[in-house]
N, C-alpha and C. Protein backbone atom coordinates (compact mmCIF):
# COMPACT_ATOMS: atom_id res chain seq x y z
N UNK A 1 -26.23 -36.43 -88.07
CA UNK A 1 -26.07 -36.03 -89.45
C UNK A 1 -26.76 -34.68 -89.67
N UNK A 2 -28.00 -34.45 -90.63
CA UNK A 2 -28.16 -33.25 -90.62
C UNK A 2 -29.47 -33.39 -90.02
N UNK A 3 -30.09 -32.85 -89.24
CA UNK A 3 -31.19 -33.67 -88.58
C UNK A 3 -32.64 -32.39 -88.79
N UNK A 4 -32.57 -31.51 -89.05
CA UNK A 4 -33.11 -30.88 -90.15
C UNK A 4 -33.21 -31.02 -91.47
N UNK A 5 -32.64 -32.16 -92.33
CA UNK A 5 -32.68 -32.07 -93.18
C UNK A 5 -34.63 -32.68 -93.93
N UNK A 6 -34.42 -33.63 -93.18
CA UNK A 6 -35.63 -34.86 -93.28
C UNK A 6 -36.92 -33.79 -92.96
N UNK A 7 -37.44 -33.96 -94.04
CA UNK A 7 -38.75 -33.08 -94.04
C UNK A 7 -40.06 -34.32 -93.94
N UNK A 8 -40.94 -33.56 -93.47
CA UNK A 8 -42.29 -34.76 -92.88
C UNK A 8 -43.43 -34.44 -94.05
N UNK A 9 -43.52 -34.75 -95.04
CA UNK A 9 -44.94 -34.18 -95.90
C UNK A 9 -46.13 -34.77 -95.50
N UNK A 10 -46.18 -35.38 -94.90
CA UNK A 10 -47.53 -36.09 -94.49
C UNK A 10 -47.35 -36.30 -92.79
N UNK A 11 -46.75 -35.15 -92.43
CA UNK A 11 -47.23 -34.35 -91.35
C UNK A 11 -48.33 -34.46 -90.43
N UNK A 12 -49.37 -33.52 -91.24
CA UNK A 12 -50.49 -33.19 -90.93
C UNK A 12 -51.30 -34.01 -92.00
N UNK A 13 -52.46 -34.54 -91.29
CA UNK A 13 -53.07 -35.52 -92.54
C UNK A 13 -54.50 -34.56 -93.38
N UNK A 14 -54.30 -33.13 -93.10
CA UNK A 14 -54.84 -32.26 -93.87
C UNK A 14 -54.44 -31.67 -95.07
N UNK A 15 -52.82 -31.90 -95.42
CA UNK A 15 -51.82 -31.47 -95.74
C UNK A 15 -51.77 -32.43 -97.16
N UNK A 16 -52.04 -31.67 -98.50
CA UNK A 16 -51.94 -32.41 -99.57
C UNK A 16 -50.28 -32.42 -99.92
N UNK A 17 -49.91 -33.58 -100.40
CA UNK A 17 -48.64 -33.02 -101.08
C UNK A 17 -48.58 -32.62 -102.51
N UNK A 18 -47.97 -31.56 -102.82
CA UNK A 18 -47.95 -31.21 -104.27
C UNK A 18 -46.49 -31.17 -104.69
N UNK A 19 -46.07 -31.57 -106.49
CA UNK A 19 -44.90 -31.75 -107.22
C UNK A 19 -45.72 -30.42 -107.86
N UNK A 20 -44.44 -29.99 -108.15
CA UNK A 20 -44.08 -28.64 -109.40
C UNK A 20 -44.66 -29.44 -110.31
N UNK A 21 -45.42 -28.50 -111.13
CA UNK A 21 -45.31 -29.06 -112.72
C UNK A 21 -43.92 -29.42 -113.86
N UNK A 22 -43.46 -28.09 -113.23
CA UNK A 22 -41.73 -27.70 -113.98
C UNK A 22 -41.22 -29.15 -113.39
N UNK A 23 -41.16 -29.45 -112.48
CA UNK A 23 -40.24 -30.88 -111.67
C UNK A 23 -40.74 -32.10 -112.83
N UNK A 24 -42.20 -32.51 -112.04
CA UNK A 24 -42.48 -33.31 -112.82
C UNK A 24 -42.23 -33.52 -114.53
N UNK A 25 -42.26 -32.67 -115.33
CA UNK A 25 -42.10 -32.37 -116.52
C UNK A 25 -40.54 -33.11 -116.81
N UNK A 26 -39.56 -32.10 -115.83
CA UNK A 26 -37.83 -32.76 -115.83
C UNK A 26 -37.58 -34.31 -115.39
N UNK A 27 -38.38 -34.77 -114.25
CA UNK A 27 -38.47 -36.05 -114.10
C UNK A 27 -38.93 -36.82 -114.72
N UNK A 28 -39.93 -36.60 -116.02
CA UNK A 28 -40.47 -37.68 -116.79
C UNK A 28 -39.55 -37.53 -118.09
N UNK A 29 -38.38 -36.48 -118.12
CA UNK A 29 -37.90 -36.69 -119.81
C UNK A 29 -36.61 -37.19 -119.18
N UNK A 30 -36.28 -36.89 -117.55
CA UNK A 30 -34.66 -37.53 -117.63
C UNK A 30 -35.76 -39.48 -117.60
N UNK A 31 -36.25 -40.04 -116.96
CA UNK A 31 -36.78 -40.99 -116.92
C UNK A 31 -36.63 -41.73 -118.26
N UNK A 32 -37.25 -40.64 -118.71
CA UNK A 32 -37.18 -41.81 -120.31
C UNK A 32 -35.98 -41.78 -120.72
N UNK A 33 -35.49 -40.93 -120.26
CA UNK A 33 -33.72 -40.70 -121.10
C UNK A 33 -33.20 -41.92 -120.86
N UNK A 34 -33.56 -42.27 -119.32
CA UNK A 34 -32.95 -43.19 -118.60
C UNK A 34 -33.53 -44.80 -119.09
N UNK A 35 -34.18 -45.06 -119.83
CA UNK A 35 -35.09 -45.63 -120.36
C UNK A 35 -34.27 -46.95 -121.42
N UNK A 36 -34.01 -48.50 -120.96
CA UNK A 36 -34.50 -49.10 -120.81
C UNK A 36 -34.25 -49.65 -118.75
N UNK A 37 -33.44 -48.59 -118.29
CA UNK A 37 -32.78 -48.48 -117.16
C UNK A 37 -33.72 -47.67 -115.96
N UNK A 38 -33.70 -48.28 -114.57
CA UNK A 38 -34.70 -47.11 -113.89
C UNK A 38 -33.78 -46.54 -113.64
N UNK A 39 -34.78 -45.11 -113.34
CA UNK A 39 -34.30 -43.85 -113.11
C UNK A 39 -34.47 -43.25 -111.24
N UNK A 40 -33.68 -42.73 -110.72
CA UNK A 40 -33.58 -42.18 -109.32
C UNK A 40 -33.68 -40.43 -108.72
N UNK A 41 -34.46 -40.11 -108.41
CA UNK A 41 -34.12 -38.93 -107.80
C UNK A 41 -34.52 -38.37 -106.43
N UNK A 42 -33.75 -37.45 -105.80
CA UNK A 42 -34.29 -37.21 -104.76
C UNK A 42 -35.31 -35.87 -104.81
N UNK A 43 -36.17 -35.59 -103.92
CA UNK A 43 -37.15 -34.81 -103.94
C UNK A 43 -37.19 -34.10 -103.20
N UNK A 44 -37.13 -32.13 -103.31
CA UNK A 44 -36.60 -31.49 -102.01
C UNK A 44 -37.23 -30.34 -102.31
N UNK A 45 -38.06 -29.95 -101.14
CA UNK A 45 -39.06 -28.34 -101.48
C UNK A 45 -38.87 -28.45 -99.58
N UNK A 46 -40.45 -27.50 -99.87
CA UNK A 46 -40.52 -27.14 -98.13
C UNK A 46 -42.15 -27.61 -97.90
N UNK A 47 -42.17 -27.82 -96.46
CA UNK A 47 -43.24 -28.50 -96.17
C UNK A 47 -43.90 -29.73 -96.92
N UNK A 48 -45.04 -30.27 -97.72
CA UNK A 48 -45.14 -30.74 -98.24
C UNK A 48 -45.24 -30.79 -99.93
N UNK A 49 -44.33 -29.30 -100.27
CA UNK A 49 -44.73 -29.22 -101.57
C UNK A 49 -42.82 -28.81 -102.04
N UNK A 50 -43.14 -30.03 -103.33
CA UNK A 50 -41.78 -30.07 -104.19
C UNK A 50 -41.97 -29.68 -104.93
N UNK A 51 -40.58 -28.65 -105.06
CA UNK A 51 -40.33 -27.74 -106.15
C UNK A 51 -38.96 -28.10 -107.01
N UNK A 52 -38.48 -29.09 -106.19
CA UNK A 52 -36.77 -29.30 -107.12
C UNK A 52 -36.49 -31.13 -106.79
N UNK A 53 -35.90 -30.89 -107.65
CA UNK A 53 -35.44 -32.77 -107.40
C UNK A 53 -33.62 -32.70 -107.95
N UNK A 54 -32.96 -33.62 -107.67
CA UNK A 54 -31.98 -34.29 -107.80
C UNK A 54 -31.58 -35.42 -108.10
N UNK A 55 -31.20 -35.42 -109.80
CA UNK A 55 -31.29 -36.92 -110.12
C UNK A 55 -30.21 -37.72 -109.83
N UNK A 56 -30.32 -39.18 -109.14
CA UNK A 56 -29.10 -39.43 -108.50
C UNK A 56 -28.60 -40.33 -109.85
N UNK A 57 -27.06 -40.81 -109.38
CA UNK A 57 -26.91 -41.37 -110.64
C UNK A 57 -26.43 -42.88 -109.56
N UNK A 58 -27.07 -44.08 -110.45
CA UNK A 58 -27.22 -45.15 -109.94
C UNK A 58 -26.06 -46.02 -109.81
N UNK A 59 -25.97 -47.04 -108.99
CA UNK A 59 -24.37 -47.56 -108.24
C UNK A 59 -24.48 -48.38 -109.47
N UNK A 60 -25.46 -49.29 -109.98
CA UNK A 60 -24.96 -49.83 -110.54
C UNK A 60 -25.63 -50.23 -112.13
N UNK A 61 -25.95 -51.22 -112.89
CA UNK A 61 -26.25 -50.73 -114.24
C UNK A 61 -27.66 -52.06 -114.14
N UNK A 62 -28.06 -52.05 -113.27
CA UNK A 62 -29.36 -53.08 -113.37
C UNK A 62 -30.26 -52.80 -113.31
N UNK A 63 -31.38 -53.14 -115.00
CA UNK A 63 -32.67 -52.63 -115.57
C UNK A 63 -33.72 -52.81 -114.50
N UNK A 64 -33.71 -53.32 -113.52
CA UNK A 64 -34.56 -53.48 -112.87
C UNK A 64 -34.48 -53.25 -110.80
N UNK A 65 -33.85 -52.39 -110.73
CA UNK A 65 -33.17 -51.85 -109.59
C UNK A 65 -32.40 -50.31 -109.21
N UNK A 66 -32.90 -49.65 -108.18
CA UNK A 66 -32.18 -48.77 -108.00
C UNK A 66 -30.72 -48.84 -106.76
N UNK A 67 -29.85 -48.47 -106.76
CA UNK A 67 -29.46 -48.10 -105.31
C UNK A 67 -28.22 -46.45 -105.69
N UNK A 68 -27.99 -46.61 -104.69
CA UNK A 68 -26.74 -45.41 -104.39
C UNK A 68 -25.43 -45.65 -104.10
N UNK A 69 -24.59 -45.13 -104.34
CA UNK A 69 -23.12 -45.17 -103.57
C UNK A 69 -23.43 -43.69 -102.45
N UNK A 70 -22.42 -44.13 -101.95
CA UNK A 70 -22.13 -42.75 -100.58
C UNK A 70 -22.49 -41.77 -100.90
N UNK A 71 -20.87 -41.50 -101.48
CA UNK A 71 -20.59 -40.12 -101.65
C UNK A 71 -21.46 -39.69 -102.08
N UNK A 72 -22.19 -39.76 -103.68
CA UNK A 72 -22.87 -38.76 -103.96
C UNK A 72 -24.27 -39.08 -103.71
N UNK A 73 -24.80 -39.93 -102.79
CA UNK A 73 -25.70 -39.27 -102.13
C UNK A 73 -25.77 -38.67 -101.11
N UNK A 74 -24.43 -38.79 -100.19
CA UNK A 74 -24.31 -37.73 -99.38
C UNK A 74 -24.07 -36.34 -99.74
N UNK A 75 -22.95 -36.07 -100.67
CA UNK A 75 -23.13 -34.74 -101.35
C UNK A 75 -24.42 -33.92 -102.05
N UNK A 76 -25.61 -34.90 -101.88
CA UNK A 76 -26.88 -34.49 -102.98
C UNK A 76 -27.62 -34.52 -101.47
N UNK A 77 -27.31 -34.47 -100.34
CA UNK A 77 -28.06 -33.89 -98.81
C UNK A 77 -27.63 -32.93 -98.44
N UNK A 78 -25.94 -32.82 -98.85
CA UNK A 78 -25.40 -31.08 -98.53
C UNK A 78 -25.80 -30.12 -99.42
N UNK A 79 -26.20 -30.30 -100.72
CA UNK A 79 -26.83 -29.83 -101.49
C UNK A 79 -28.11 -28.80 -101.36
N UNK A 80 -28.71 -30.21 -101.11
CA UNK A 80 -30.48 -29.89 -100.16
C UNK A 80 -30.29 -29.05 -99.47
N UNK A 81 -29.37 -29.38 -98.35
CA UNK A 81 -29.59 -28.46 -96.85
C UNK A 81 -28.99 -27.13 -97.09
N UNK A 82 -28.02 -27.08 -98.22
CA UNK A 82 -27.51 -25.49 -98.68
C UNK A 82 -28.27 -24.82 -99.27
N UNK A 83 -29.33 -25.30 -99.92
CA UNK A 83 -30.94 -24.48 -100.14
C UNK A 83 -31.55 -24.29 -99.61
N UNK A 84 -31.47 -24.75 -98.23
CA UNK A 84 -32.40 -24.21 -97.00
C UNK A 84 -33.78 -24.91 -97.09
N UNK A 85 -33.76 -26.07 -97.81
CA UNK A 85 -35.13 -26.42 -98.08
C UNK A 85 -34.84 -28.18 -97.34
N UNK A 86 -35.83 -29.12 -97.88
CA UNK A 86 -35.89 -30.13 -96.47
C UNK A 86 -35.89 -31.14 -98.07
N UNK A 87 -35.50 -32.48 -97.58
CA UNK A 87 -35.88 -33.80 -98.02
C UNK A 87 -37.29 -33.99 -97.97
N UNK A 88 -37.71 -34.45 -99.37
CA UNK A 88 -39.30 -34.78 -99.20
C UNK A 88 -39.33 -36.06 -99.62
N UNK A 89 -38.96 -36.44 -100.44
CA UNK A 89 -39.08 -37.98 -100.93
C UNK A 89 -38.21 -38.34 -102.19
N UNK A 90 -38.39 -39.52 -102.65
CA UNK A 90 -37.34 -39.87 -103.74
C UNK A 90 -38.51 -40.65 -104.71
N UNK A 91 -37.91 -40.35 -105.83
CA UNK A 91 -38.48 -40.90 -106.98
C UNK A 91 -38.21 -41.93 -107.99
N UNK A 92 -38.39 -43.09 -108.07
CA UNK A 92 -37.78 -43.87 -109.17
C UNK A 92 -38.94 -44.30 -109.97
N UNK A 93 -38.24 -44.69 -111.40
CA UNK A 93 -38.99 -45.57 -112.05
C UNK A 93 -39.26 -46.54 -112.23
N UNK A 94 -40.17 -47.47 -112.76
CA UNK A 94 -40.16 -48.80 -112.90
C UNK A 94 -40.92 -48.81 -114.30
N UNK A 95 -39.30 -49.02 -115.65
CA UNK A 95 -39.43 -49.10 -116.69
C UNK A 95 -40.48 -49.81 -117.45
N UNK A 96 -40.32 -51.22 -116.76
CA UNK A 96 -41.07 -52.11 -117.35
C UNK A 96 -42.50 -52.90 -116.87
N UNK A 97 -42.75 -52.00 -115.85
CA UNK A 97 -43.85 -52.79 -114.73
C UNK A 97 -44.90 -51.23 -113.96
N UNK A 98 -45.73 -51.90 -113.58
CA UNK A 98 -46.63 -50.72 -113.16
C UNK A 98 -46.23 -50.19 -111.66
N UNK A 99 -46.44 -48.50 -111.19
CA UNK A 99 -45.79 -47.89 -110.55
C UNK A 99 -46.37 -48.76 -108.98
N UNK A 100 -46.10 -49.55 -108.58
CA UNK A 100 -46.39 -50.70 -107.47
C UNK A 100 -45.19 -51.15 -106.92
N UNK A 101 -44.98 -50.77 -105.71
CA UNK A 101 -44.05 -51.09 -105.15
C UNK A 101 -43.37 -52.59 -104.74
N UNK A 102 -42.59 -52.99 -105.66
CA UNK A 102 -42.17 -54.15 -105.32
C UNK A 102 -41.17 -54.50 -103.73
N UNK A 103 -41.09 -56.13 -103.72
CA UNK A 103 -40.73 -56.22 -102.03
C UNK A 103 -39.17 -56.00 -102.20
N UNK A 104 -38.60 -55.55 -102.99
CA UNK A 104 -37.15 -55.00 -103.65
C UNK A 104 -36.94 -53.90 -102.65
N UNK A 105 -38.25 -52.94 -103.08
CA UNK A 105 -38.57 -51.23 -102.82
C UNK A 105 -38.83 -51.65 -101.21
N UNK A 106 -39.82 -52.03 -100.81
CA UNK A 106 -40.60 -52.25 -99.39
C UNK A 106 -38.89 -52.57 -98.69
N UNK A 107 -37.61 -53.77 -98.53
CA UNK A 107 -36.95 -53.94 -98.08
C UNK A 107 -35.48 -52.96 -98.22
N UNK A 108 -35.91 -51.81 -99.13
CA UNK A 108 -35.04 -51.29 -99.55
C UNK A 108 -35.04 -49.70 -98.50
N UNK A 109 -36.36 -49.83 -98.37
CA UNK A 109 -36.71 -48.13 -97.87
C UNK A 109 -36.65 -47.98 -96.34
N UNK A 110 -35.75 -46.89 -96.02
CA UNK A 110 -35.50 -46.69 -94.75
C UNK A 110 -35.49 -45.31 -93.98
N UNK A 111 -36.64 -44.58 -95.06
CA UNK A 111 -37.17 -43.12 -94.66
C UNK A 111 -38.76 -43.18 -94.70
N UNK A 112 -39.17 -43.65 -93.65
CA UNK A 112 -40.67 -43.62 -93.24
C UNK A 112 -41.31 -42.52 -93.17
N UNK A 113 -40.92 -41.20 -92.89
CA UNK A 113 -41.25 -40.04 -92.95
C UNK A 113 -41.29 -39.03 -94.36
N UNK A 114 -40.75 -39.65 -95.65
CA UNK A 114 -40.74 -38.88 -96.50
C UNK A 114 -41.59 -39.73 -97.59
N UNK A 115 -41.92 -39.14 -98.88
CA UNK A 115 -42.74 -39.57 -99.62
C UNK A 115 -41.82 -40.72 -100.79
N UNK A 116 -42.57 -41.30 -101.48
CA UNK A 116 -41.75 -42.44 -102.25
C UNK A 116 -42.74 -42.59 -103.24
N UNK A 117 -42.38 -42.16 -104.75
CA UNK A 117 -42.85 -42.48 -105.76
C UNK A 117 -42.27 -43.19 -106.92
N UNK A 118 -43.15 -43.36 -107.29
CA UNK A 118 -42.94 -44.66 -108.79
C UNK A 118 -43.46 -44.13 -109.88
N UNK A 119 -42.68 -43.78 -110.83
CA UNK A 119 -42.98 -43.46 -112.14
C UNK A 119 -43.20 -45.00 -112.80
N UNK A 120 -44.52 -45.63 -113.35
CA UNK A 120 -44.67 -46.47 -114.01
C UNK A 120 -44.51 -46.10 -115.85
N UNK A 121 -43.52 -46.80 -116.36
CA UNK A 121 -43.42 -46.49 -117.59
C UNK A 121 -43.67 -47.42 -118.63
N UNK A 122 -44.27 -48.75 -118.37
CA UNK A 122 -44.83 -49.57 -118.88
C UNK A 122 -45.42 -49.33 -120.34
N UNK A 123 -46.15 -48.26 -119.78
CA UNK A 123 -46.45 -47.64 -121.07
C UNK A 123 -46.31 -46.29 -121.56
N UNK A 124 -45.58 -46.18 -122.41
CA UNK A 124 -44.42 -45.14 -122.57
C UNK A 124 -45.54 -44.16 -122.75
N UNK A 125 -46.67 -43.79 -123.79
CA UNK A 125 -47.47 -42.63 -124.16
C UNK A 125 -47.86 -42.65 -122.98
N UNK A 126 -48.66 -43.19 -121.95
CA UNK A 126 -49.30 -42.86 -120.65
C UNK A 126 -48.44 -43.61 -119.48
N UNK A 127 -47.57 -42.73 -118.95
CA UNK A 127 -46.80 -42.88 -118.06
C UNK A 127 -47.24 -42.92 -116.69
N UNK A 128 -47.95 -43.51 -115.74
CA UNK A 128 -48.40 -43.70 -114.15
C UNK A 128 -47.53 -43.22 -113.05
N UNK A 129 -48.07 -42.50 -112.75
CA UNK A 129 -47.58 -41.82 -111.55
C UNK A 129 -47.91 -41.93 -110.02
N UNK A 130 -47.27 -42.26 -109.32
CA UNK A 130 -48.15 -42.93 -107.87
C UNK A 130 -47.02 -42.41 -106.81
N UNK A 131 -47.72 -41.97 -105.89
CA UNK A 131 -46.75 -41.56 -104.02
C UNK A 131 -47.13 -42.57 -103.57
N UNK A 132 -46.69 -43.10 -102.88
CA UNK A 132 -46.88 -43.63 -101.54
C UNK A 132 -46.01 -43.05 -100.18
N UNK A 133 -46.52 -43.63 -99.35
CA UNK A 133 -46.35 -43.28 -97.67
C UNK A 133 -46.10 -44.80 -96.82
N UNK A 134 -44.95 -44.87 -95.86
CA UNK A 134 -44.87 -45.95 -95.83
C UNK A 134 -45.96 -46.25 -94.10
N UNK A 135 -46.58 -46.71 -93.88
CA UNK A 135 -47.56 -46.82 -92.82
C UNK A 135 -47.63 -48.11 -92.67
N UNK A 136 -47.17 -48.75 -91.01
CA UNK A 136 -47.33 -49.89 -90.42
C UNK A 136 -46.93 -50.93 -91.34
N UNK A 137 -45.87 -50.64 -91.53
CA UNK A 137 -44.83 -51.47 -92.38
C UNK A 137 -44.94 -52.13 -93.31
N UNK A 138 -45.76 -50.92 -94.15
CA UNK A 138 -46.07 -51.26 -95.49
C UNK A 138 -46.75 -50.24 -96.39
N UNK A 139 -46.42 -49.72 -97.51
CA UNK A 139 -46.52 -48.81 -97.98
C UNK A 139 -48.38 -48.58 -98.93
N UNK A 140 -48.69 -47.25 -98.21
CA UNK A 140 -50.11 -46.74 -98.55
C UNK A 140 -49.85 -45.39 -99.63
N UNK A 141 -51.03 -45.89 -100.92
CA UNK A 141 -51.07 -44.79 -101.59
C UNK A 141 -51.73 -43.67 -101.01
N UNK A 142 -51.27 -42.57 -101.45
CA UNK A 142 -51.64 -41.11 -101.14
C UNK A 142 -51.95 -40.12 -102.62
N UNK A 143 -52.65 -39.08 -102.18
CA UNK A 143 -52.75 -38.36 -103.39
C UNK A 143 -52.02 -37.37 -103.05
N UNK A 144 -52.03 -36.54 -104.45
CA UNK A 144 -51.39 -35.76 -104.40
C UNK A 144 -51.66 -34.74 -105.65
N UNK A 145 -51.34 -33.14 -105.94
CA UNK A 145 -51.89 -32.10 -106.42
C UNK A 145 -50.41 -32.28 -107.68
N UNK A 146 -50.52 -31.33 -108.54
CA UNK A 146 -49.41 -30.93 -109.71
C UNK A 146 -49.62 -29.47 -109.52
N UNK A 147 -48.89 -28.33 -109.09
CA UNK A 147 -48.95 -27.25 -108.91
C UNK A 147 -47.77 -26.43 -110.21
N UNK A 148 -48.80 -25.14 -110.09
CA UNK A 148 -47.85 -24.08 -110.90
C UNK A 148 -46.79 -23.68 -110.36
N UNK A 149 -46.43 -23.75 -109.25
CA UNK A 149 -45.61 -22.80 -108.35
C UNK A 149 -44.32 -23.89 -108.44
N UNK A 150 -42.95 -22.73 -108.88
CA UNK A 150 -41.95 -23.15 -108.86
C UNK A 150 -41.22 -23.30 -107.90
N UNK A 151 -41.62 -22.61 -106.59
CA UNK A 151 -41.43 -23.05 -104.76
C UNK A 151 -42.28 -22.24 -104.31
């Protein structure tokens, strides 16, 4: 497939990962848009720092689940790779529950190398934000920076 595409952010374990501010900002108003419904996107900069995302639009209409059809998540990798920039991770929400990866997410995920976050929206004024990394078959929180830089 595209075998450049898959970017490693946690690489080097010196290596913070950082989200755009501008990103984050677009991912928390489509989220709520998306809101009583979770929300999906993919996450695509260079090295370990995201500067752009891609919101996918979901296969199917259940408040408590994400997935994809094909096509357009395959078209949202030709996308990526026509920016010259790499896959970093994907983002969903979890409307009604705290950003904790349920065994939904854990049996669902099949990119060990890229980052995976949870927008917790539980509570709508203070919205939770959490990465994880998936390590020895099971997913570890990580930190991570909010940067000015738009790439």
């Amino acid at each position: 497939m595209y075998i450049d595409l898959l970017g490693e952010p946690f690489a080097s374990k010196d290596t913070r990962l950082s989200i755009a501010r501008k990103v984050q900002k677009q991912l928390l108003a489509e989220a709520q848009a998306s809101w009583p419904h979770e929300y999906s996107a993919l996450l695509y900069g260079r090295g370990a720092s995201i500067c752009r995302h891609l919101a996918m639009p979901a296969s199917g209409h259940d408040r408590h689940s994400f997935s994809w059809d094909g096509p357009p998540f395959l078209q949202a990798l030709k996308q990526i790779r026509h920016s010259r920039m790499q896959w970093l991770g994907v983002l969903h929400s979890h409307p009604h529950t705290p950003p904790t990866p349920s065994s939904h997410d854990a049996a669902g995920w099949h990119y060990p190398s890229l980052s995976y976050w949870i927008l917790g929206m539980q509570t709508p004024a203070t919205p939770l934000w959490r990465v994880y990394q998936w390590v020895d078959g099971g997913f570890a929180v990580r930190s991570y920076t909010v940067s000015d830089d738009s790439e």
